[in-house]
N, C-alpha and C. Protein backbone atom coordinates (compact mmCIF):
# COMPACT_ATOMS: atom_id res chain seq x y z
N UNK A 1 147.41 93.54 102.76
CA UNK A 1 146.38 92.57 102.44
C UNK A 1 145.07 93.01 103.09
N UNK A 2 143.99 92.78 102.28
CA UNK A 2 142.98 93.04 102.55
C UNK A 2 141.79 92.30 102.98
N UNK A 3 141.53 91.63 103.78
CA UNK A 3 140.43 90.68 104.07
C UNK A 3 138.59 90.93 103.95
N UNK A 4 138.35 90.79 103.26
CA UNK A 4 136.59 91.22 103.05
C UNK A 4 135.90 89.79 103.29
N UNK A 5 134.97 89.55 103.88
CA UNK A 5 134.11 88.41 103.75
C UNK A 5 132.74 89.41 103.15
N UNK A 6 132.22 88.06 102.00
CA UNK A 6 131.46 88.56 101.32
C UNK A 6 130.08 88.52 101.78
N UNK A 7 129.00 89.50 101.69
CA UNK A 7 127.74 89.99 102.29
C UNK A 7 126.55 88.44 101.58
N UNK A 8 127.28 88.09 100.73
CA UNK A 8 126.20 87.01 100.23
C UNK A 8 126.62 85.85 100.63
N UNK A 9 127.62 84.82 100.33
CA UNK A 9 127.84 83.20 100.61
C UNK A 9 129.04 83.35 101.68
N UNK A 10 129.20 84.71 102.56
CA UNK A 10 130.14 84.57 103.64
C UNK A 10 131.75 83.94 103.62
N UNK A 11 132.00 84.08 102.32
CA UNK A 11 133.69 83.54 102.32
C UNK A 11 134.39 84.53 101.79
N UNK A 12 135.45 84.51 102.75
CA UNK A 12 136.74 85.49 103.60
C UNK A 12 137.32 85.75 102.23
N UNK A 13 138.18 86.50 101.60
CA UNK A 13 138.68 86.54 100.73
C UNK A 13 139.53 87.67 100.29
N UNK A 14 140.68 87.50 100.11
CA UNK A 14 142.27 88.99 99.99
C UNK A 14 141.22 89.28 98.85
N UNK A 15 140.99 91.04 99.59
CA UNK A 15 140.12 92.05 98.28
C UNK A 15 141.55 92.89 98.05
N UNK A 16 142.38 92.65 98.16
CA UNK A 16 143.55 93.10 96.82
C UNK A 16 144.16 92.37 95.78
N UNK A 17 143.63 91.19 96.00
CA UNK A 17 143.73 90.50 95.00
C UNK A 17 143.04 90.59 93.60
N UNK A 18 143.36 90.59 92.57
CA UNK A 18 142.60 91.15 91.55
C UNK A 18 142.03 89.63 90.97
N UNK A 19 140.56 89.92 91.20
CA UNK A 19 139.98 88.39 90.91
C UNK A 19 139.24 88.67 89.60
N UNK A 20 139.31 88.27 88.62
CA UNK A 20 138.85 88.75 87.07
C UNK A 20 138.36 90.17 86.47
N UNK A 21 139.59 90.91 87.00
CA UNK A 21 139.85 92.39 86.68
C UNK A 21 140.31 92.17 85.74
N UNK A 22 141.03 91.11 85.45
CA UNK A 22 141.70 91.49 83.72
C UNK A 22 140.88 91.20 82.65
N UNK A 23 139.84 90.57 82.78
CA UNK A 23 138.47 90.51 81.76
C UNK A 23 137.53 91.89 82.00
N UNK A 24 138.20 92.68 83.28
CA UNK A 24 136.74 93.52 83.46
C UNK A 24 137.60 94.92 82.51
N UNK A 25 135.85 95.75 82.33
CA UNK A 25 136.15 97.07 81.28
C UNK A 25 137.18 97.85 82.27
N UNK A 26 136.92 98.12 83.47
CA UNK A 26 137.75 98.93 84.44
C UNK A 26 139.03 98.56 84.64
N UNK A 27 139.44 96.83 84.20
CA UNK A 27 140.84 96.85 84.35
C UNK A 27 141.26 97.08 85.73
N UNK A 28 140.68 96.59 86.75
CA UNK A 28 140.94 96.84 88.59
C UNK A 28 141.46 98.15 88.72
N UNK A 29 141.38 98.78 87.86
CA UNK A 29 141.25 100.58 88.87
C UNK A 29 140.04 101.00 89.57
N UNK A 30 139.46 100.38 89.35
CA UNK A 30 138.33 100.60 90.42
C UNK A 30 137.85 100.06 91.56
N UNK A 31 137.06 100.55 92.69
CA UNK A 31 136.70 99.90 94.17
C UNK A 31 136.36 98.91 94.40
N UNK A 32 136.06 98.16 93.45
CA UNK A 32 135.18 96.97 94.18
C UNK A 32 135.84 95.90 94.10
N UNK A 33 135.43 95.00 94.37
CA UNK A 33 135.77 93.87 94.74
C UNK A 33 135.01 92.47 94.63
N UNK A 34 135.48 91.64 93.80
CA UNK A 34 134.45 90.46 93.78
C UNK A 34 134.74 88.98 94.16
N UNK A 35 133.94 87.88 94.73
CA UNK A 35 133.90 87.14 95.12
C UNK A 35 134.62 86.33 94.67
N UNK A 36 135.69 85.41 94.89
CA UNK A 36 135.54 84.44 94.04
C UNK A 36 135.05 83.35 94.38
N UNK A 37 134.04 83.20 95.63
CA UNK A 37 133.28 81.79 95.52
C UNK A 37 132.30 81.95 94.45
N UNK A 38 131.02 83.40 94.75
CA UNK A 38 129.86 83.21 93.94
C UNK A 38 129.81 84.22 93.17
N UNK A 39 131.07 85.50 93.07
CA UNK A 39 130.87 86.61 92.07
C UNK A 39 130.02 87.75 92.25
N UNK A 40 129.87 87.57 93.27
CA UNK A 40 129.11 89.15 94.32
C UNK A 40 129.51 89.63 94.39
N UNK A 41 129.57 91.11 94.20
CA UNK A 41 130.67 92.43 94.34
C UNK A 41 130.08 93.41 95.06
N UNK A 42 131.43 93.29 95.88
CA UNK A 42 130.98 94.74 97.06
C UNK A 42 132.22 96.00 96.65
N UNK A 43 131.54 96.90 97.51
CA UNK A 43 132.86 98.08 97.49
C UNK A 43 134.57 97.44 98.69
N UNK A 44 135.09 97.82 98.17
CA UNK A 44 136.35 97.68 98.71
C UNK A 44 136.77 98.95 99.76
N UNK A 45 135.96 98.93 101.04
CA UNK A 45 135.87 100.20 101.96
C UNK A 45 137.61 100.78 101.99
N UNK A 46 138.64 99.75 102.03
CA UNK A 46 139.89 100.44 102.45
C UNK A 46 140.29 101.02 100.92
N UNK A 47 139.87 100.76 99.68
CA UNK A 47 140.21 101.72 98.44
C UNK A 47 139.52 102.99 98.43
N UNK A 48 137.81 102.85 99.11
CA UNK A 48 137.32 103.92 98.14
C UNK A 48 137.36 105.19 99.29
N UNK A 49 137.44 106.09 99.10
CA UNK A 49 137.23 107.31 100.32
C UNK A 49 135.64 107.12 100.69
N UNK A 50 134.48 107.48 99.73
CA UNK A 50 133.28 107.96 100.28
C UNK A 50 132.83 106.24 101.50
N UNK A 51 133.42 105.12 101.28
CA UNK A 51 132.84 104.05 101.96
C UNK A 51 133.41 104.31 103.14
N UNK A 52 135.22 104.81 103.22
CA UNK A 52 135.20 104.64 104.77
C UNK A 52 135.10 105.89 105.44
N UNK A 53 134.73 107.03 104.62
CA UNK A 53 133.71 107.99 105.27
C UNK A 53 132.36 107.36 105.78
N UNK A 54 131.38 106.71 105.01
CA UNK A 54 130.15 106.09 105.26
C UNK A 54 130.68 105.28 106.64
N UNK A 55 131.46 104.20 106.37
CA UNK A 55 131.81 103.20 107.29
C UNK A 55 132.27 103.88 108.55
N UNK A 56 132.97 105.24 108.66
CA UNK A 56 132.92 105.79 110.30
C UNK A 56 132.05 106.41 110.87
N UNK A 57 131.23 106.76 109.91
CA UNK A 57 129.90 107.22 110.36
C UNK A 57 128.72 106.43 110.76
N UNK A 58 128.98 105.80 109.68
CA UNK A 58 127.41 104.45 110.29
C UNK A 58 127.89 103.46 110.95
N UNK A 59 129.20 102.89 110.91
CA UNK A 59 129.71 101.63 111.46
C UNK A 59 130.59 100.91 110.17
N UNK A 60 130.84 100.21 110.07
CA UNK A 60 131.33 98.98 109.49
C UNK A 60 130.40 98.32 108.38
N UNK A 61 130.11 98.71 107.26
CA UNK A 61 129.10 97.63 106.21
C UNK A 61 129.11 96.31 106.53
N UNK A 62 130.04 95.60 107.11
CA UNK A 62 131.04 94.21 107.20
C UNK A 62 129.65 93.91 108.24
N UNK A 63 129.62 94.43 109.78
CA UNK A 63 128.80 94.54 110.34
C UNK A 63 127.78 94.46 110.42
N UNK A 64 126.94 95.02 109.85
CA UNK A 64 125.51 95.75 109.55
C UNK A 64 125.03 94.57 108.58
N UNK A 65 123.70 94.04 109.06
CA UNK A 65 123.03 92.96 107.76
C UNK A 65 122.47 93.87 107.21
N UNK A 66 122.38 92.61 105.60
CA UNK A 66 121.65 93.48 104.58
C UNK A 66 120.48 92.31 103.96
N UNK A 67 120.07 92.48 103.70
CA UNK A 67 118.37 91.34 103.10
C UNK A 67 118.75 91.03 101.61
N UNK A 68 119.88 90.08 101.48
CA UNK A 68 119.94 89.63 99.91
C UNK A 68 118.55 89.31 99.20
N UNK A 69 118.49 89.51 97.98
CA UNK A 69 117.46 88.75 97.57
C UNK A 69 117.64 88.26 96.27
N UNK A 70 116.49 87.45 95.24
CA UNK A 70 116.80 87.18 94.51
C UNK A 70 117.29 87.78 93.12
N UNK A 71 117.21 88.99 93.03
CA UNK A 71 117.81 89.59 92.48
C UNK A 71 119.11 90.47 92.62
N UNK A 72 119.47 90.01 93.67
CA UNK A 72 120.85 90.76 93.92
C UNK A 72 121.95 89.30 93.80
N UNK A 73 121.08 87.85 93.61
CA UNK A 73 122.03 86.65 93.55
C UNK A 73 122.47 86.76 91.93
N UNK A 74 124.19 86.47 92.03
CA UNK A 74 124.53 86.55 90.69
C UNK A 74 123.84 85.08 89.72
N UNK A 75 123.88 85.28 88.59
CA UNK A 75 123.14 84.00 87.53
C UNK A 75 124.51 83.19 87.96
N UNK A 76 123.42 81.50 87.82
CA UNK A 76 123.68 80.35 88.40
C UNK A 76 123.93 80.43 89.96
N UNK A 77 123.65 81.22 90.72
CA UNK A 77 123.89 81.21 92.40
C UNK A 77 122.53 80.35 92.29
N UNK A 78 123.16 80.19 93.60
CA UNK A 78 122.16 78.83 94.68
C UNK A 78 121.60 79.18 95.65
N UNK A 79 120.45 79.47 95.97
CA UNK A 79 120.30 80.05 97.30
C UNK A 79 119.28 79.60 97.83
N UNK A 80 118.61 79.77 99.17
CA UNK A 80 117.31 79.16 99.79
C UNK A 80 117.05 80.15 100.03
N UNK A 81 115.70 80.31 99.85
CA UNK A 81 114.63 81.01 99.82
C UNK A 81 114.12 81.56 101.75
N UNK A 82 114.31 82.09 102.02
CA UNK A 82 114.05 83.03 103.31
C UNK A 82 113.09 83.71 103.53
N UNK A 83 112.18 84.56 102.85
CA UNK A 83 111.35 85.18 103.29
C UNK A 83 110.70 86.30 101.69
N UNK A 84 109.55 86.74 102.14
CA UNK A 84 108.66 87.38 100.52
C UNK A 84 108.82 89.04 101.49
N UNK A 85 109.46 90.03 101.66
CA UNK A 85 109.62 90.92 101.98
C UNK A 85 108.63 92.08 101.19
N UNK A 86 107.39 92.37 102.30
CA UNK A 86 106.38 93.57 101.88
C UNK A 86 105.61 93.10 100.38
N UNK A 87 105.49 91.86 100.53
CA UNK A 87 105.04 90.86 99.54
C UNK A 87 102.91 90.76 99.61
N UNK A 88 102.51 91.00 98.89
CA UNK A 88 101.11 90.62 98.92
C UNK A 88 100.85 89.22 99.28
N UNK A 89 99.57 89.07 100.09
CA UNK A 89 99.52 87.57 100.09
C UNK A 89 99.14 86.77 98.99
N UNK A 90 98.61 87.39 97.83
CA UNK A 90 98.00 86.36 96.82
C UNK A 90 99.40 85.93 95.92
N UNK A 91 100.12 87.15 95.68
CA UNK A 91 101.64 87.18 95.18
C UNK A 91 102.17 85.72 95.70
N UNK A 92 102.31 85.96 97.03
CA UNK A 92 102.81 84.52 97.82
C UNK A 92 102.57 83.38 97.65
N UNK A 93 100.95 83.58 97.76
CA UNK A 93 100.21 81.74 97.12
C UNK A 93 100.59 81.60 96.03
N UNK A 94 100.79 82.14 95.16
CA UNK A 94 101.21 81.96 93.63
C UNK A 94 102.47 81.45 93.81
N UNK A 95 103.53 82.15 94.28
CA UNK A 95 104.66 81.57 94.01
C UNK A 95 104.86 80.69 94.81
N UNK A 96 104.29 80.34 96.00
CA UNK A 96 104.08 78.85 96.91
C UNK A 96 103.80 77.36 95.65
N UNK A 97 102.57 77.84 95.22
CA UNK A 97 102.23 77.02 94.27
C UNK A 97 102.79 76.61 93.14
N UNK A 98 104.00 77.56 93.03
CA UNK A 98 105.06 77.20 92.14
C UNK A 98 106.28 76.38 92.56
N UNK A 99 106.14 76.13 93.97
CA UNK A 99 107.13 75.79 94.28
C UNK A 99 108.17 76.37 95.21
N UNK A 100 108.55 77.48 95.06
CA UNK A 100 109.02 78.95 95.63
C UNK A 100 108.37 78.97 96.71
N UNK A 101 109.01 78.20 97.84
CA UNK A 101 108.55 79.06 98.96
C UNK A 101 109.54 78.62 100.66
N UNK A 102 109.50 79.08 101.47
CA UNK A 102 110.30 79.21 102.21
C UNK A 102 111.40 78.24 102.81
N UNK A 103 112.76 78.63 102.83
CA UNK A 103 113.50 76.94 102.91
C UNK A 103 113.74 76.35 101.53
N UNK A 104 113.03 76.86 100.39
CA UNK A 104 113.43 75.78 99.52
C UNK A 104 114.69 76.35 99.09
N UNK A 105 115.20 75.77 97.80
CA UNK A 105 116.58 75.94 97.40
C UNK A 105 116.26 75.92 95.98
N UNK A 106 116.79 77.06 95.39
CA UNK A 106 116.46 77.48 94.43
C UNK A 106 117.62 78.15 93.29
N UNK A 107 117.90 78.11 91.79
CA UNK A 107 119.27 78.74 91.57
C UNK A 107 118.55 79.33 89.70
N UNK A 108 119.33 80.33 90.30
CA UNK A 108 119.04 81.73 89.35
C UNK A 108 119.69 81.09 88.25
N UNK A 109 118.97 81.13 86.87
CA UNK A 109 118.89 81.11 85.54
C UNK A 109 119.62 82.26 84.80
N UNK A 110 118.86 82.98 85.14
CA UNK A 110 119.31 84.87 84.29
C UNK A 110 118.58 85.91 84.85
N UNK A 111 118.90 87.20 84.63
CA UNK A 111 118.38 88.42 85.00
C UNK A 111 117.85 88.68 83.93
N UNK A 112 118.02 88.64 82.64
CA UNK A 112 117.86 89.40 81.74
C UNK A 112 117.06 88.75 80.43
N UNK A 113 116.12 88.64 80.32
CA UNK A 113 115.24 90.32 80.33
C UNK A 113 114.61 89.80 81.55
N UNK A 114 114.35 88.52 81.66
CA UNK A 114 113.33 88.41 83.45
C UNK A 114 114.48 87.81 83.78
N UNK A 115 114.25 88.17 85.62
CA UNK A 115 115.22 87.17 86.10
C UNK A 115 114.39 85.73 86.45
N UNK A 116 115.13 84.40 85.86
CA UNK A 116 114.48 82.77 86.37
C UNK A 116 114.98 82.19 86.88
N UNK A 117 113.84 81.50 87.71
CA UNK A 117 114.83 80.89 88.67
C UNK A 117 114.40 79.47 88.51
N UNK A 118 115.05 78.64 88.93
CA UNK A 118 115.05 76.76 89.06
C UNK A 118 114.41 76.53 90.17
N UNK A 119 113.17 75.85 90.56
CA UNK A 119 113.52 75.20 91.67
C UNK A 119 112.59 73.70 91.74
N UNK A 120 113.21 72.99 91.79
CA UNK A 120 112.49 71.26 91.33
C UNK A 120 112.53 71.21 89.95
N UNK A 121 113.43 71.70 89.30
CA UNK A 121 113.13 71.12 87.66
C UNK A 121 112.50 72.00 86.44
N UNK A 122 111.99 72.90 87.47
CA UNK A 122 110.90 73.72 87.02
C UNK A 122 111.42 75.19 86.89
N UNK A 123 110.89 75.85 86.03
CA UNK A 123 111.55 77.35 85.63
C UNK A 123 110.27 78.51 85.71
N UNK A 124 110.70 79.33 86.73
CA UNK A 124 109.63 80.07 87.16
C UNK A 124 110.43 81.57 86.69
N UNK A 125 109.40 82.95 85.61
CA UNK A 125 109.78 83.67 85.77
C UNK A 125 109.35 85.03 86.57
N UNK A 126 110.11 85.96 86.96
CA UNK A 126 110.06 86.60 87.91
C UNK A 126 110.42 88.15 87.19
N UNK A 127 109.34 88.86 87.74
CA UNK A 127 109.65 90.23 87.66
C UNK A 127 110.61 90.69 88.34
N UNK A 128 111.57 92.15 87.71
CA UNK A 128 112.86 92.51 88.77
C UNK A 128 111.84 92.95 89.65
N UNK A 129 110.85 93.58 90.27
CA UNK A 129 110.39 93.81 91.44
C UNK A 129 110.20 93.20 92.45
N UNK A 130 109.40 91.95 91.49
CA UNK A 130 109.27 90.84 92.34
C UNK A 130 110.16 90.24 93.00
N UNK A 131 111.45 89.67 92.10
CA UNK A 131 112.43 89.09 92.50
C UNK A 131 113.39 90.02 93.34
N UNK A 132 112.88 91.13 93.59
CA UNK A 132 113.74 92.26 94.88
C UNK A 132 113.09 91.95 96.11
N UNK A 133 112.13 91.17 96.29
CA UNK A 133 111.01 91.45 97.34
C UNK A 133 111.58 89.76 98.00
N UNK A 134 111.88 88.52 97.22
CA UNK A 134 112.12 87.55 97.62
C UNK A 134 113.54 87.37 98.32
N UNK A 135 113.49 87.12 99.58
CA UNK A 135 115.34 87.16 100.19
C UNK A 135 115.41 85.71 100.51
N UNK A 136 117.19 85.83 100.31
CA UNK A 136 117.46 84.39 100.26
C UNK A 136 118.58 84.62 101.05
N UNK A 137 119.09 83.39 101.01
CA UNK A 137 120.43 83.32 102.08
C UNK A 137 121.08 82.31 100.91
N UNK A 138 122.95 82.31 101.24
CA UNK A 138 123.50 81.43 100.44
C UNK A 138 123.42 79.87 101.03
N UNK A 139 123.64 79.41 100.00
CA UNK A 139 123.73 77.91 100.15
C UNK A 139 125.17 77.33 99.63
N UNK A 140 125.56 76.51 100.50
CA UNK A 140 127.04 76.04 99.79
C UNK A 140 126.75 74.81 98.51
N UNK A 141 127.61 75.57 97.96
CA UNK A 141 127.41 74.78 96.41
C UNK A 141 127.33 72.95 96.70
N UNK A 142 128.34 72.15 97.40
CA UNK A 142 128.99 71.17 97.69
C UNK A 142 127.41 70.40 98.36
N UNK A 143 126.74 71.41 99.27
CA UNK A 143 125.42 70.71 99.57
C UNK A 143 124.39 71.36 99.20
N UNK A 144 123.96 71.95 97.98
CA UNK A 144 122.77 71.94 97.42
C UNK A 144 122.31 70.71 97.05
N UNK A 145 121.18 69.93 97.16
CA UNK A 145 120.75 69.49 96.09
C UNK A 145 120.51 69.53 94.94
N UNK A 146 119.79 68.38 93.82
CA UNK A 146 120.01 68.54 92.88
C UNK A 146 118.05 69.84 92.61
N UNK A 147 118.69 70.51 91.60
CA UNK A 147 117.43 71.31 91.29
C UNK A 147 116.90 70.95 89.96
C-alpha cells in the first residue's frame, strides 16, 4: 500500500489504488496517481524510477512546497486565492476590481480555451499566463461558501 497525500487539497490517499484508471486512455499502466477528493494528479514516486531517482537526490516531492495556482486547480476546484506571483501592479488592480483578490474563494469554471473562474456570482476570464501567476491554496468543499 501506498500512501500519497496530495500537493493540492492535502488528503492522504492508497496511490495503488486505481482511482478512475478504468475511464483513463492509459488504463493505470502508468505513474501517476490521482486524487480522489479534487482530481489532482501527481507522479506516483514508488512506481516511477526517474521520481525516486529525483526524490533521493533532491529530497522527498511529499516534502518540498510547491505554489499551486490557478491553473494547475482542476475545473470545478475551490480554492482561495493567496497571492499574484511576479504579477504587475496594474494586472492586480484589475483583478482586485473584479473581485479576485487575496483570501477570497474562488472556483474554476474551465481551462479551455480560457481558464474562468467564479467568484461572487461573477465570471472572470483569465489568460493561461495569467492564471499561472495567481496561487491559491485548497479549500474544503463542506466549507466553501456559496460562489
Amino acid at each position: 500500500m501506498t500512501m500519497i497525500q496530495c500537493q493540492l487539497c492535502g488528503e492522504t490517499f492508497d496511490g495503488s489504488a486505481p482511482i478512475g484508471c478504468e475511464s483513463c486512455p492509459m488504463g493505470g499502466s502508468c505513474t501517476l496517481a490521482c486524487c480522489p477528493n479534487c482530481g489532482f494528479t501527481t507522479v506516483d514516486v514508488q512506481r516511477s524510477g526517474p521520481a525516486r531517482l529525483v526524490a533521493r537526490l533532491l529530497g522527498s516531492p511529499q516534502r518540498r512546497p510547491h505554489a499551486h495556482t490557478v491553473a494547475d486547480t482542476p475545473r470545478d476546484g475551490v480554492v482561495e486565492v493567496t497571492g499574484f506571483s511576479e504579477m504587475a501592479s496594474d494586472s492586480v488592480a484589475l483583478l482586485r476590481a473584479y473581485g479576485l483578490d487575496i483570501g477570497r474563494t474562488v472556483r474554476v469554471v474551465q481551462h479551455r480555451p480560457m481558464t474562468i473562474v467564479e467568484v461572487d456570482h461573477t465570471e472572470v476570464a483569465l489568460e493561461r499566463d495569467l492564471a499561472s501567476l495567481i496561487t491559491v491554496a485548497a479549500v474544503n468543499q463542506s466549507s466553501a461558501r456559496d460562489l
